[in-house]
Protein backbone atom coordinates (compact mmCIF):
# COMPACT_ATOMS: atom_id res chain seq x y z
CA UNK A 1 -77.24 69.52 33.50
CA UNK A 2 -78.25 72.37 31.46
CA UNK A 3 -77.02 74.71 29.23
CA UNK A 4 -74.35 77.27 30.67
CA UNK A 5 -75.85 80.75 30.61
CA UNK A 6 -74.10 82.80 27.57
CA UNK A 7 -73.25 86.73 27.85
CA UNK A 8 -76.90 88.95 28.84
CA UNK A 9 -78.03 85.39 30.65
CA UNK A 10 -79.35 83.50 27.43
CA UNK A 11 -78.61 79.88 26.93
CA UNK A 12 -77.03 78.18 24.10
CA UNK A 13 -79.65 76.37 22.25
CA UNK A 14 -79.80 73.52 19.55
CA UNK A 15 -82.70 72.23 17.13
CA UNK A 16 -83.15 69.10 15.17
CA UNK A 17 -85.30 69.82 12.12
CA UNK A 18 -87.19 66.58 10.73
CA UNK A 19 -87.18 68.34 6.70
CA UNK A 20 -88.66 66.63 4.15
CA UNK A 21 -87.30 67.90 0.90
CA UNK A 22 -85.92 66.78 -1.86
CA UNK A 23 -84.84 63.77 0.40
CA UNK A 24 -85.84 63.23 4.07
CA UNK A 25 -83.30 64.25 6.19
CA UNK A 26 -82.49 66.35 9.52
CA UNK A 27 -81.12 69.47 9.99
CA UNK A 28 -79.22 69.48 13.24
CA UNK A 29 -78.06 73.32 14.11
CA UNK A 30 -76.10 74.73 17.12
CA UNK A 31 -76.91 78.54 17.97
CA UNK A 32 -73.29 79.79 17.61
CA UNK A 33 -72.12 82.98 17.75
CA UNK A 34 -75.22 85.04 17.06
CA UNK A 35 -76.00 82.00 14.25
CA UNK A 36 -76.78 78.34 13.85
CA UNK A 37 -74.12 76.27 12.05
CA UNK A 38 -76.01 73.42 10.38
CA UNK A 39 -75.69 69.68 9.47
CA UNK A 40 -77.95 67.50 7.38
CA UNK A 41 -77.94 64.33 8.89
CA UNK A 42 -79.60 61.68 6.19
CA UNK A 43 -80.64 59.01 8.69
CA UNK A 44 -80.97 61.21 11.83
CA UNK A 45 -79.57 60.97 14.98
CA UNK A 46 -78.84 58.09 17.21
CA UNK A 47 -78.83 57.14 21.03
CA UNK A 48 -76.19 54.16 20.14
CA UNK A 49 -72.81 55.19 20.56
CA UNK A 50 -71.46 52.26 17.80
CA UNK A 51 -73.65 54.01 15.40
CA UNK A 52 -72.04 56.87 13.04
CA UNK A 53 -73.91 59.21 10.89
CA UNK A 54 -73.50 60.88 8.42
CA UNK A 55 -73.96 64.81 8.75
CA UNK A 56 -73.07 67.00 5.61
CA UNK A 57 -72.16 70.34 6.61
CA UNK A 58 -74.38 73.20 5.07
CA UNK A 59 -74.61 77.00 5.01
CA UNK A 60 -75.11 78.57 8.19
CA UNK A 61 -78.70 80.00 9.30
CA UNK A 62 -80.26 83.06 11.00
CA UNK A 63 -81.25 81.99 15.01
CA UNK A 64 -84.47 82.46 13.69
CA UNK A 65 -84.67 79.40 12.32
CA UNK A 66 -84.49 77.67 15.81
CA UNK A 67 -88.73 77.58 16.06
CA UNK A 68 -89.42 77.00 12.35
CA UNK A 69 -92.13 74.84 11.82
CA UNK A 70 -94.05 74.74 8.65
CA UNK A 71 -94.09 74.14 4.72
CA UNK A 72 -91.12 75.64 2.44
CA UNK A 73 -92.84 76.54 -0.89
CA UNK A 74 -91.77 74.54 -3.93
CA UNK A 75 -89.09 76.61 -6.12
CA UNK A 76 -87.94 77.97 -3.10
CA UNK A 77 -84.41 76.11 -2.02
CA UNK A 78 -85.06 73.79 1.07
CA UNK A 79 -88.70 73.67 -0.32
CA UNK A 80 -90.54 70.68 1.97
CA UNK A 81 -92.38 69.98 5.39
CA UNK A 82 -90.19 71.33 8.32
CA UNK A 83 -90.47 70.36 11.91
CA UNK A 84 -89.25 71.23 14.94
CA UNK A 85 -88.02 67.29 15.35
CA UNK A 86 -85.83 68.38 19.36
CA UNK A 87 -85.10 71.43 20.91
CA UNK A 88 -83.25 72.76 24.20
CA UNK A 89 -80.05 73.31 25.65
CA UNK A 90 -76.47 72.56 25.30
CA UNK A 91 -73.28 72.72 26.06
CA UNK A 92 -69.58 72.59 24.74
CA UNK A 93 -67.50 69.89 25.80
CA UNK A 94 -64.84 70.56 23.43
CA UNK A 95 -61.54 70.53 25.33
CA UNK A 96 -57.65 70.29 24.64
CA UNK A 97 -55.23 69.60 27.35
CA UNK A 98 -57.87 70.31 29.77
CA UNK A 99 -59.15 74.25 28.08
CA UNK A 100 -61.89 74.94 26.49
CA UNK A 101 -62.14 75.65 23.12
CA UNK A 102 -64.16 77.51 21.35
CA UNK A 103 -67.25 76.59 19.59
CA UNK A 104 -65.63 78.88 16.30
CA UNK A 105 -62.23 77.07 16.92
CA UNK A 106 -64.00 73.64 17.05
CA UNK A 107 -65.53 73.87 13.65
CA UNK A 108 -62.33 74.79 11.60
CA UNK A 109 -60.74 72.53 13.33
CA UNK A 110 -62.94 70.06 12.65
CA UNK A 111 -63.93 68.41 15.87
CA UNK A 112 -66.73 69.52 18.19
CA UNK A 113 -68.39 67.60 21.19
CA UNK A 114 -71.24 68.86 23.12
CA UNK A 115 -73.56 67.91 25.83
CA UNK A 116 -77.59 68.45 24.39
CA UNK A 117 -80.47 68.59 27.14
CA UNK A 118 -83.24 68.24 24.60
CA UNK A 119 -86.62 66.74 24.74
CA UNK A 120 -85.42 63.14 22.88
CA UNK A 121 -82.08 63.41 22.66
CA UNK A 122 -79.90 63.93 25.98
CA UNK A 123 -75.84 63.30 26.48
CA UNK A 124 -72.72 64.01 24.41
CA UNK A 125 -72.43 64.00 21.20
CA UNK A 126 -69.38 64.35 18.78
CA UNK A 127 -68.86 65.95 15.43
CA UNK A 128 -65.71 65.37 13.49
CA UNK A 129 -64.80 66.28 10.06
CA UNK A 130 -64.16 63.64 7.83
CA UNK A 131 -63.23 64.81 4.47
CA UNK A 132 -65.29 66.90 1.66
CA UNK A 133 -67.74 65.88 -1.12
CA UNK A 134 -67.72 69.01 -3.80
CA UNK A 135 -68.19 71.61 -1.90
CA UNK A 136 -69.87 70.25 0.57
CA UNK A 137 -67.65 68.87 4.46
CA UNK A 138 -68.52 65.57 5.35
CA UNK A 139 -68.60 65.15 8.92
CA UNK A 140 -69.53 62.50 11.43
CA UNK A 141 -72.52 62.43 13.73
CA UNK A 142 -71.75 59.78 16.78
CA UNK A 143 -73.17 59.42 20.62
CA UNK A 144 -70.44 60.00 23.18
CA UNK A 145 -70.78 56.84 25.77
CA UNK A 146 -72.35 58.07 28.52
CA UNK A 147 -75.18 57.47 30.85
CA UNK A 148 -77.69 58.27 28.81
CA UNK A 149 -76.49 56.34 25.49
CA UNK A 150 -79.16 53.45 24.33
CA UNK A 151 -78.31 51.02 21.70
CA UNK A 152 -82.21 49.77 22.03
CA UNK A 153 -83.89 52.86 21.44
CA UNK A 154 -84.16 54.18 18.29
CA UNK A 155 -86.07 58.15 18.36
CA UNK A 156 -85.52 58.16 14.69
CA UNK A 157 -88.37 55.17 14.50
CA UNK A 158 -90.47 55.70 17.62
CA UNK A 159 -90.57 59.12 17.87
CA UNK A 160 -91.30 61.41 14.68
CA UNK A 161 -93.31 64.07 15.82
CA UNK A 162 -92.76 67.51 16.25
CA UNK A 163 -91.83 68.53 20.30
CA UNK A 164 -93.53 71.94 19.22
CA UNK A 165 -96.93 70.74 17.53
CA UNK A 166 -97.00 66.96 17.59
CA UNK A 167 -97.77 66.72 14.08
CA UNK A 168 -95.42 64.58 11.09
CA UNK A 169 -93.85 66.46 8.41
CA UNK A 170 -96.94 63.62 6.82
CA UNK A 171 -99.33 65.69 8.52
CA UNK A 172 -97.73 68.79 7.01
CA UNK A 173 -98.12 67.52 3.88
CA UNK A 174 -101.71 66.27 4.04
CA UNK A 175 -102.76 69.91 5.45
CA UNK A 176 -100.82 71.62 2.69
């Protein structure tokens, strides 16, 4: 199942950013109209649908950002190894009585689900707004149970290189 094709024949696209900054984290963005709306997920994504994590919701970024790979200088906000943790496809599965709605319409409403076709992560996933910490939305990060959910497998653990490169945000760091 991949990604349906989006006006001019591209495809909506998603990245998961392994960042080490301030504190490890990853930055999981959905290209959404003509940007990518963003979530820091602390612990990373999981493959077990009983596992919920946290994702705190954070300025959007320019599609650009979708192959960035690299070091973020200190003094400069976000400064830290970057990589390109998953890539590839997806698609929204974000319905209400059986229509559609909108990727836009999803996020102020709170609630998104979508179906990634990525390199380690593959299935539905949800999103759900849970409340706000300062300024910042708090939302929830949680496998959908499907057929490709694992409770064994844990990418977060087994699998931290780069899709692009192959290299750690470790390696980053050593060649920096």
């Amino acid at each position: 199942m991949g990604a349906p094709p989006r006006p001019g024949g591209g495809r909506s696209r998603f990245v998961i950013q392994k960042h080490a900054a301030s504190s490890l984290h990853y930055d999981f963005r959905l290209e959404t109209d003509e940007v990518l709306v963003s979530w820091a997920v602390p612990k990373g994504p999981s493959t077990d649908p009983g596992e919920k994590r946290l994702a705190m919701r954070t300025e959007d970024h320019p599609v650009e950002y979708l192959d960035f790979e690299g070091v973020i200088p200190s003094g400069e906000y976000g400064a830290g190894q970057v990589i390109v943790w998953d890539t590839g496809g997806y698609r929204n599965l974000t319905h209400r009585a059986d229509e559609e709605i909108p990727m836009s319409a999803g996020l102020s409403q709170g609630h998104l689900t979508v179906w990634l076709e990525g390199e380690k992560l593959t299935g539905g996933y949800a999103l759900t707004r849970t409340g706000r910490s300062g300024e910042k939305e708090r939302w929830i990060l949680v496998k959908m149970r499907d057929d490709r959910a694992d409770p064994r497998r844990d990418p977060v653990a087994t699998e931290p290189a780069s899709v692009r490169t192959g290299r750690t945000v470790e390696q980053l760091a050593d060649e920096g």
